[in-house]
C-alpha atoms as a PDB file:
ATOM      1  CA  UNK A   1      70.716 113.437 101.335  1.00  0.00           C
ATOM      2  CA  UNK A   2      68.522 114.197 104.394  1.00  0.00           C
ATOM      3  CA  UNK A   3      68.711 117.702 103.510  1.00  0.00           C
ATOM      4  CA  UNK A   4      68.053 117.327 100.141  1.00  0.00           C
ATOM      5  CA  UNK A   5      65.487 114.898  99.220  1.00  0.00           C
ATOM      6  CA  UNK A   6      61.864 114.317 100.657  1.00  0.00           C
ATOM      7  CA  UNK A   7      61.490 112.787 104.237  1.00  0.00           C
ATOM      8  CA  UNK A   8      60.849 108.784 103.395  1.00  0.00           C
ATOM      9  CA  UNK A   9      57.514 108.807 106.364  1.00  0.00           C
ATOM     10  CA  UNK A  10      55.918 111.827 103.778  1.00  0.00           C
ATOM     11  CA  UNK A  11      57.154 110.477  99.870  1.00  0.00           C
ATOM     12  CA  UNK A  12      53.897 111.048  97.905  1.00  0.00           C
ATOM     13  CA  UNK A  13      53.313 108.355  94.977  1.00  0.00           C
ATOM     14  CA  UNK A  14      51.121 107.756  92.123  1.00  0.00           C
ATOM     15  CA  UNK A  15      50.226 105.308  89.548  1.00  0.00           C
ATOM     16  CA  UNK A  16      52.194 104.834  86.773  1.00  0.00           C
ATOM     17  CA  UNK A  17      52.615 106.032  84.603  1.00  0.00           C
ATOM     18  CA  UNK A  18      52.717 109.573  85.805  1.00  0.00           C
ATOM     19  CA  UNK A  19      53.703 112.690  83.969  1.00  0.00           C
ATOM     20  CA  UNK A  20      51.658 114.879  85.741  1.00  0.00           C
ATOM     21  CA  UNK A  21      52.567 114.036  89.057  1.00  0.00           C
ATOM     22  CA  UNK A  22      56.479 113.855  88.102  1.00  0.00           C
ATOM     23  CA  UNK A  23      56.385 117.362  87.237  1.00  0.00           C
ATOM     24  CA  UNK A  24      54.077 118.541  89.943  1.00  0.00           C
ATOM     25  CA  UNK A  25      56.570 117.008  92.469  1.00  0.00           C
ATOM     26  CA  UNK A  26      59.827 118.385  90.513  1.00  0.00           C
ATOM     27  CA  UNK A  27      58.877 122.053  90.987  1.00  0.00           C
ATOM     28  CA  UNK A  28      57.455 121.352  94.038  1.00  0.00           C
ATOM     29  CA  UNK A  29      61.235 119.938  94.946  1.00  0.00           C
ATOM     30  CA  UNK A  30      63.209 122.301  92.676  1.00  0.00           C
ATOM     31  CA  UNK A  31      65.024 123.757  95.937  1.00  0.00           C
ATOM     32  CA  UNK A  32      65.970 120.391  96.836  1.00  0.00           C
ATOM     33  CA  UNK A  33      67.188 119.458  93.433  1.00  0.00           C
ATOM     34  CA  UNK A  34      68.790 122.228  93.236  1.00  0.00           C
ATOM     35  CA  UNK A  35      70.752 122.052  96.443  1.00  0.00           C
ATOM     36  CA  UNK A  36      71.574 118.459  95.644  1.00  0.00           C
ATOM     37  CA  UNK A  37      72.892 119.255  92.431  1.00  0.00           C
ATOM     38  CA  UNK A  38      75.265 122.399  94.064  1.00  0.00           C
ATOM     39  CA  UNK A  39      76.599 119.813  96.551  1.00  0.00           C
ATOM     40  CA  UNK A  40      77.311 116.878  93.809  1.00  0.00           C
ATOM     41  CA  UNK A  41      79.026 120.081  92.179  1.00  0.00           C
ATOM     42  CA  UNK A  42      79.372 118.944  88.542  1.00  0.00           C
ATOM     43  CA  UNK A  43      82.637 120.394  88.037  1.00  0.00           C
ATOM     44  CA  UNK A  44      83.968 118.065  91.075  1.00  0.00           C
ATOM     45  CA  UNK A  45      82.456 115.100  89.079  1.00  0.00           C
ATOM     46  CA  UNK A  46      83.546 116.040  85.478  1.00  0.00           C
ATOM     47  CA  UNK A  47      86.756 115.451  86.980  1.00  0.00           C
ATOM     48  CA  UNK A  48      86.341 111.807  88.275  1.00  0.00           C
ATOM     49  CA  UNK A  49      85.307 110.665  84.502  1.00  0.00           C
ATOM     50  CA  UNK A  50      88.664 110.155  83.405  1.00  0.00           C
ATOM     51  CA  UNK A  51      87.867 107.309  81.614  1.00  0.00           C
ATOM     52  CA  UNK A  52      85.119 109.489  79.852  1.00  0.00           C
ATOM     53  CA  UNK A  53      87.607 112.565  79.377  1.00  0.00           C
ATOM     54  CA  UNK A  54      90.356 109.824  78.069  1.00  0.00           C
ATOM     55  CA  UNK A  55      88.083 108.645  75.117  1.00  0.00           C
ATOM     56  CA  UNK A  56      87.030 112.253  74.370  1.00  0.00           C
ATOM     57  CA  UNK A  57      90.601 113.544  73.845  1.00  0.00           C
ATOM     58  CA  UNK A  58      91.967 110.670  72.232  1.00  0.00           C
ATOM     59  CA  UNK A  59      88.873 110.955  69.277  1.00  0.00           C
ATOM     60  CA  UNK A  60      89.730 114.775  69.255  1.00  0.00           C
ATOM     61  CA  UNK A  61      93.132 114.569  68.446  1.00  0.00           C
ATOM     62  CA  UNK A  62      92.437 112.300  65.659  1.00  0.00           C
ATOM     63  CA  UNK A  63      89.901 114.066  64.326  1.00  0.00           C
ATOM     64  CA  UNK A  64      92.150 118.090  65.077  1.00  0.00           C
ATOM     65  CA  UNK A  65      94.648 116.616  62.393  1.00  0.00           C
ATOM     66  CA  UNK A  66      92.240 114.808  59.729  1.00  0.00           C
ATOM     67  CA  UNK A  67      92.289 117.451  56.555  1.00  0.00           C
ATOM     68  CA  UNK A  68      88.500 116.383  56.436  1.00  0.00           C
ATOM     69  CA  UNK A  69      87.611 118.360  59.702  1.00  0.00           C
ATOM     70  CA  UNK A  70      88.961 121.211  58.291  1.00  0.00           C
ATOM     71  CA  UNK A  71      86.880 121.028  55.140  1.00  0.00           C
ATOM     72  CA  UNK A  72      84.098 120.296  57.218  1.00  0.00           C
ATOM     73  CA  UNK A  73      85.147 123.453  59.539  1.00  0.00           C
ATOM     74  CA  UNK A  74      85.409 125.762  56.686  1.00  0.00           C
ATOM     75  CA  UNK A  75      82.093 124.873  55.014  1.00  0.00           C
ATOM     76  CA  UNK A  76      79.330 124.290  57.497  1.00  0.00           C
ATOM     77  CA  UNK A  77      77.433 127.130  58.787  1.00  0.00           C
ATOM     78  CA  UNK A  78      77.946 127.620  62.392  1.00  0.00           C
ATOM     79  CA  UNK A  79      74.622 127.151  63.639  1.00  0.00           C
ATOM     80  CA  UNK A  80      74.406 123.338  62.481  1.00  0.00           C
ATOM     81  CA  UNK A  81      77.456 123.103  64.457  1.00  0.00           C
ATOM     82  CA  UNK A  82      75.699 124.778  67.569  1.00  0.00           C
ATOM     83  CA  UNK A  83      72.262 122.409  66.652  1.00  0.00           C
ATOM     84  CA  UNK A  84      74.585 119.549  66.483  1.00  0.00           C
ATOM     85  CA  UNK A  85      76.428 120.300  70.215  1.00  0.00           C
ATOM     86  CA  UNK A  86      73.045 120.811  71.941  1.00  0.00           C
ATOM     87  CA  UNK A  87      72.156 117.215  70.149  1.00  0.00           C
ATOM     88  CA  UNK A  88      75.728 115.711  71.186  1.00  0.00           C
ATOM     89  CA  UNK A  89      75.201 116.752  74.809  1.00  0.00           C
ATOM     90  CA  UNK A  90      71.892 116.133  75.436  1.00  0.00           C
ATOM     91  CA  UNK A  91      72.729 112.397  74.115  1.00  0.00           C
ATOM     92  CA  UNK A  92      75.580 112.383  76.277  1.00  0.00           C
ATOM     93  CA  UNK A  93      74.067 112.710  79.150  1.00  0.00           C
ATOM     94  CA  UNK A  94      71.347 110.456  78.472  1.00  0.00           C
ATOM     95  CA  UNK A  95      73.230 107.702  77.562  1.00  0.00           C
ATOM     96  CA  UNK A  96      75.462 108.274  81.272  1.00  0.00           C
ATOM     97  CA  UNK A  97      71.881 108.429  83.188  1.00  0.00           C
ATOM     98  CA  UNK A  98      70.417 105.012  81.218  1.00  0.00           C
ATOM     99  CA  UNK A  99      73.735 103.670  82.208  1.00  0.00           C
ATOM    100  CA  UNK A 100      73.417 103.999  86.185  1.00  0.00           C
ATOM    101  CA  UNK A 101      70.208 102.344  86.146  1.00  0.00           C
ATOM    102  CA  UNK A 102      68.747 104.454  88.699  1.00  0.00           C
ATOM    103  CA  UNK A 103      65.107 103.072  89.692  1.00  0.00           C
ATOM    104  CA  UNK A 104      61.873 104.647  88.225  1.00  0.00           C
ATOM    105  CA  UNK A 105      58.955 103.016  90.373  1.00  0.00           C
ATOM    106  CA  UNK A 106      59.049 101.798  93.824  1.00  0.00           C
ATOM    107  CA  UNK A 107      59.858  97.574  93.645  1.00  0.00           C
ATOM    108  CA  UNK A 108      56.982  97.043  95.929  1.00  0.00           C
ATOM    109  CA  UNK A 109      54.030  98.912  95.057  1.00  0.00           C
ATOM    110  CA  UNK A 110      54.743  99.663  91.572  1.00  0.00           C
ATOM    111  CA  UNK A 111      54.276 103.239  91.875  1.00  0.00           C
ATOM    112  CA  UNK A 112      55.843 106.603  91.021  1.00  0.00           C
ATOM    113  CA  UNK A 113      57.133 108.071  94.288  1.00  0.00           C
ATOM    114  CA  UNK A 114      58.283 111.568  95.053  1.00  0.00           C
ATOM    115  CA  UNK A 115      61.497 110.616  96.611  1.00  0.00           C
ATOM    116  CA  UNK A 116      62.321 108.913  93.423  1.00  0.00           C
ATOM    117  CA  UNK A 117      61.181 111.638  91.256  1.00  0.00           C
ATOM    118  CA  UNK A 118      63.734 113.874  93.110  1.00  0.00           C
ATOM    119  CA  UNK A 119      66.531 111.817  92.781  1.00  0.00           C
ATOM    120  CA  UNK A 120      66.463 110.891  89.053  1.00  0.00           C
ATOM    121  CA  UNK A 121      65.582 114.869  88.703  1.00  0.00           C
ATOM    122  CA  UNK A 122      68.750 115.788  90.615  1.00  0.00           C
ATOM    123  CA  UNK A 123      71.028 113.111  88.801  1.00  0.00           C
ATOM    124  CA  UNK A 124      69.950 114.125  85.538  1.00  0.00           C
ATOM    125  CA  UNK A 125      70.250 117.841  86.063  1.00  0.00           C
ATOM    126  CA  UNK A 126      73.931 117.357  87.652  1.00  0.00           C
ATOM    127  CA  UNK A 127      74.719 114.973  84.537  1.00  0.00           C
ATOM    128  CA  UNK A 128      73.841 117.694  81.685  1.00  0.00           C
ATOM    129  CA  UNK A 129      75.885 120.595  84.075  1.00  0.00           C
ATOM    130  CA  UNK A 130      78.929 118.028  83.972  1.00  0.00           C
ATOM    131  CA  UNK A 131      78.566 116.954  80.460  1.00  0.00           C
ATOM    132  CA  UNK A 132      78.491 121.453  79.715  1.00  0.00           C
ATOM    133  CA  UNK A 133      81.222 121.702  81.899  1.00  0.00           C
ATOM    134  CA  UNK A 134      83.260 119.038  80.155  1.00  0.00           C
ATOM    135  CA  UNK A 135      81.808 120.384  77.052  1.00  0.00           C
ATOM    136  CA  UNK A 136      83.329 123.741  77.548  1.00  0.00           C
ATOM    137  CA  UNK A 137      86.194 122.636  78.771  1.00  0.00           C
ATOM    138  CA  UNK A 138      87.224 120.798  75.360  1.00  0.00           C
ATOM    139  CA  UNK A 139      85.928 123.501  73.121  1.00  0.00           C
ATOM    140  CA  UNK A 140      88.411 125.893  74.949  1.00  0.00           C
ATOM    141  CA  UNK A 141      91.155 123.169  74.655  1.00  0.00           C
ATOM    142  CA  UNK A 142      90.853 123.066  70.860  1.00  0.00           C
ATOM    143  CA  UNK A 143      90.766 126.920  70.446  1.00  0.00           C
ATOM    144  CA  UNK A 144      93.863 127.023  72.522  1.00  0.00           C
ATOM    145  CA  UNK A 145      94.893 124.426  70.246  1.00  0.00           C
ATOM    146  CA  UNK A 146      94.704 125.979  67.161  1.00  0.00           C
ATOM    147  CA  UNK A 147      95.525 129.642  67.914  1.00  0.00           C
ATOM    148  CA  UNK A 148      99.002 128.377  69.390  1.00  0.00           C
ATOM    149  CA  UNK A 149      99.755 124.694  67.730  1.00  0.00           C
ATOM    150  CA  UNK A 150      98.494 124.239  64.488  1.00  0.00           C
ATOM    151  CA  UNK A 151     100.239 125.990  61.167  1.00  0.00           C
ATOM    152  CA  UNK A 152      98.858 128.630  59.950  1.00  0.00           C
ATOM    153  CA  UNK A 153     100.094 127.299  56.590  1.00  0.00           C
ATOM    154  CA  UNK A 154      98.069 124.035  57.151  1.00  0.00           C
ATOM    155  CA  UNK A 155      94.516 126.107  57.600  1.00  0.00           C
ATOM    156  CA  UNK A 156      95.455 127.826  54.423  1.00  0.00           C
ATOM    157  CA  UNK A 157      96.207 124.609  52.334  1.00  0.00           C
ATOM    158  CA  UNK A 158      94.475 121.993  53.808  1.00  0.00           C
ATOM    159  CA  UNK A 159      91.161 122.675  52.956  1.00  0.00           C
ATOM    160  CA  UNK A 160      90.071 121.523  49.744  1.00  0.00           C
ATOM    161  CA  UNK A 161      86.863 124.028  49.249  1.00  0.00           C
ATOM    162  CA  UNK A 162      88.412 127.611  51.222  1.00  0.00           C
ATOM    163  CA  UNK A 163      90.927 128.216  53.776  1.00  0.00           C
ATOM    164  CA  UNK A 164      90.343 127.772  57.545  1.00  0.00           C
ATOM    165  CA  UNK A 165      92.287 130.748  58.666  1.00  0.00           C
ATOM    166  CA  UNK A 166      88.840 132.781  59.698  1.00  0.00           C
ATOM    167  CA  UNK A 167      88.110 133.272  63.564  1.00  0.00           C
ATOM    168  CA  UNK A 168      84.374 131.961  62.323  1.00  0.00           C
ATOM    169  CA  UNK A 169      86.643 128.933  61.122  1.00  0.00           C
ATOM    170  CA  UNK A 170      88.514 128.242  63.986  1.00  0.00           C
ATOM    171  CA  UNK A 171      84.914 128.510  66.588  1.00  0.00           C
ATOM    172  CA  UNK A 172      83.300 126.034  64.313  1.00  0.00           C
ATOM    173  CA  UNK A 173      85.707 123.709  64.400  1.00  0.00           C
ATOM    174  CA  UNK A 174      86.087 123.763  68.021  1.00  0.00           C
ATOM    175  CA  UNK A 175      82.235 123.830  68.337  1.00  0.00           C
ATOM    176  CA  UNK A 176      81.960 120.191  66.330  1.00  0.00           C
ATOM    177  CA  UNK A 177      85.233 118.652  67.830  1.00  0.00           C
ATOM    178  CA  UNK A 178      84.368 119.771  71.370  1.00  0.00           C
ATOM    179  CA  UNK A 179      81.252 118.338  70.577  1.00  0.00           C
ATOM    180  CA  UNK A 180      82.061 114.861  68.791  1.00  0.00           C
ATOM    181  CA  UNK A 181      84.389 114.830  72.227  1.00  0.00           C
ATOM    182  CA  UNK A 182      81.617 114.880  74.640  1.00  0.00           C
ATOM    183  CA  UNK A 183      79.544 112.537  72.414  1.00  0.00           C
ATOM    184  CA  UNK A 184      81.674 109.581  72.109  1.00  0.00           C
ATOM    185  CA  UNK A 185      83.194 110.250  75.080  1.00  0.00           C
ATOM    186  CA  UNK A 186      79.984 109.279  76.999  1.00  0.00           C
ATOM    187  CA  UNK A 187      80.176 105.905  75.509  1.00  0.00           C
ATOM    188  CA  UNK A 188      83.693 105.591  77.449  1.00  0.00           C
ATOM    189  CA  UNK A 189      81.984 107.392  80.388  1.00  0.00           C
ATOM    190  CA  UNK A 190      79.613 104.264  80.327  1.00  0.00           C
ATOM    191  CA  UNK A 191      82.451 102.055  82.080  1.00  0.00           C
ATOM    192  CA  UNK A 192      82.761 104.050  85.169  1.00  0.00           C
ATOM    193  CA  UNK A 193      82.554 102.914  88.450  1.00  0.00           C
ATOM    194  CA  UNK A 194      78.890 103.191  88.837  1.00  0.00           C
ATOM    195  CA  UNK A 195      79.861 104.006  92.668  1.00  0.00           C
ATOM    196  CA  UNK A 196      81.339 107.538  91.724  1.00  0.00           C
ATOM    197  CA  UNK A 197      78.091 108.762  90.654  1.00  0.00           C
ATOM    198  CA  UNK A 198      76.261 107.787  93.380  1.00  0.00           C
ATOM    199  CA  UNK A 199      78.965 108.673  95.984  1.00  0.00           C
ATOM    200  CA  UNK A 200      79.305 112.002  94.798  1.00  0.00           C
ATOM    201  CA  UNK A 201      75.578 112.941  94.483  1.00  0.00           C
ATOM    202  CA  UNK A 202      73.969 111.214  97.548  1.00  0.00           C
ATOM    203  CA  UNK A 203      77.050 111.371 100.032  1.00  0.00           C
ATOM    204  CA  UNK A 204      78.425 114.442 102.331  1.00  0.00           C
ATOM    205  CA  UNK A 205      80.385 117.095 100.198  1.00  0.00           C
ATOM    206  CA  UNK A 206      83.702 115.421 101.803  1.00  0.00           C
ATOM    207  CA  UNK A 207      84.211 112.646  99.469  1.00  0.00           C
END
């Protein structure tokens, strides 16, 4: 944290509220964010969500074998799929950063200060690389899923409108289930020990 965030004897602050000086003192910090965010590493804290992951597959195997996903996979054009995992993730990751309650203004003085400006900055940037990482990391399970598991007879019959036996097919549907994933599992996410977060973004790179 020393090395990453500003020096508490030089934090800068303003009145709130403060747009301008938030994003003055974000690019002004973007090395430090940045180095804060490579030693949280969000691939180290994807993995301490299990509660998070747990949620996300259970919903996805639910929804892998529902005969209504693969409608919905055969039909829908792939960029509402794509629109619709930028929404899911971006949600995600606010609803994880609301959920740590992280302060916004100094108690005291009631003012924006750079040192909190950083922080938040860093913990939301390392929350939307996590919630990509996670993100890819169930869209490739679900590919794997249905290029090796799932019957080739069921894409062709399931479907009510046209088969799902396309490669388009089979990257929408792992673009919307990867994506429904990461969405509700955020809401399971919300129940994690608050200390992980903090732990892994604010303490030495040996936790």
């Amino acid at each position: 944290i020393k090395q990453a965030l500003p020096t508490e004897a030089r934090d800068l602050t303003a009145k709130t509220p403060a747009p301008k000086f938030i994003i003055e003192r974000i690019l002004a910090n973007r090395s430090s964010i940045w180095r804060t965010v490579q030693r949280a590493n969000p691939f180290r804290l994807a993995l301490q969500l299990t509660t998070m992951i747990t949620a996300a597959i259970s919903l996805m195997v639910v929804i892998f074998f529902s005969t209504e996903m693969w409608d919905i996979g055969s039909t829908v054009e792939l960029y509402q799929f794509i629109l619709f995992a930028i929404i899911s993730i971006a949600i995600a990751t606010l609803v994880l950063y609301r959920s740590y309650s992280l302060r916004k203004i100094t108690t005291r003085t009631r003012r924006v200060s750079e040192s909190l400006v950083v922080t938040n900055a860093a913990t939301l940037l390392t929350l939307l690389l996590t919630m990509l990482v996670l993100y890819v990391s169930f869209w490739l399970l679900v590919y794997f899923g249905i290029l090796t598991f799932f019957p080739v007879k069921l894409m062709d019959t399931w479907p009510t409108v046209d088969p799902a036996v396309r490669t388009l097919d089979h990257i929408k549907l792992s673009t919307f289930i990867a994506a429904m994933g990461v969405l509700v599992g955020s809401l399971g996410g919300r129940t994690e020990n608050k200390d992980i977060i903090s732990h892994i973004l604010f303490i030495d790179a040996e936790f």
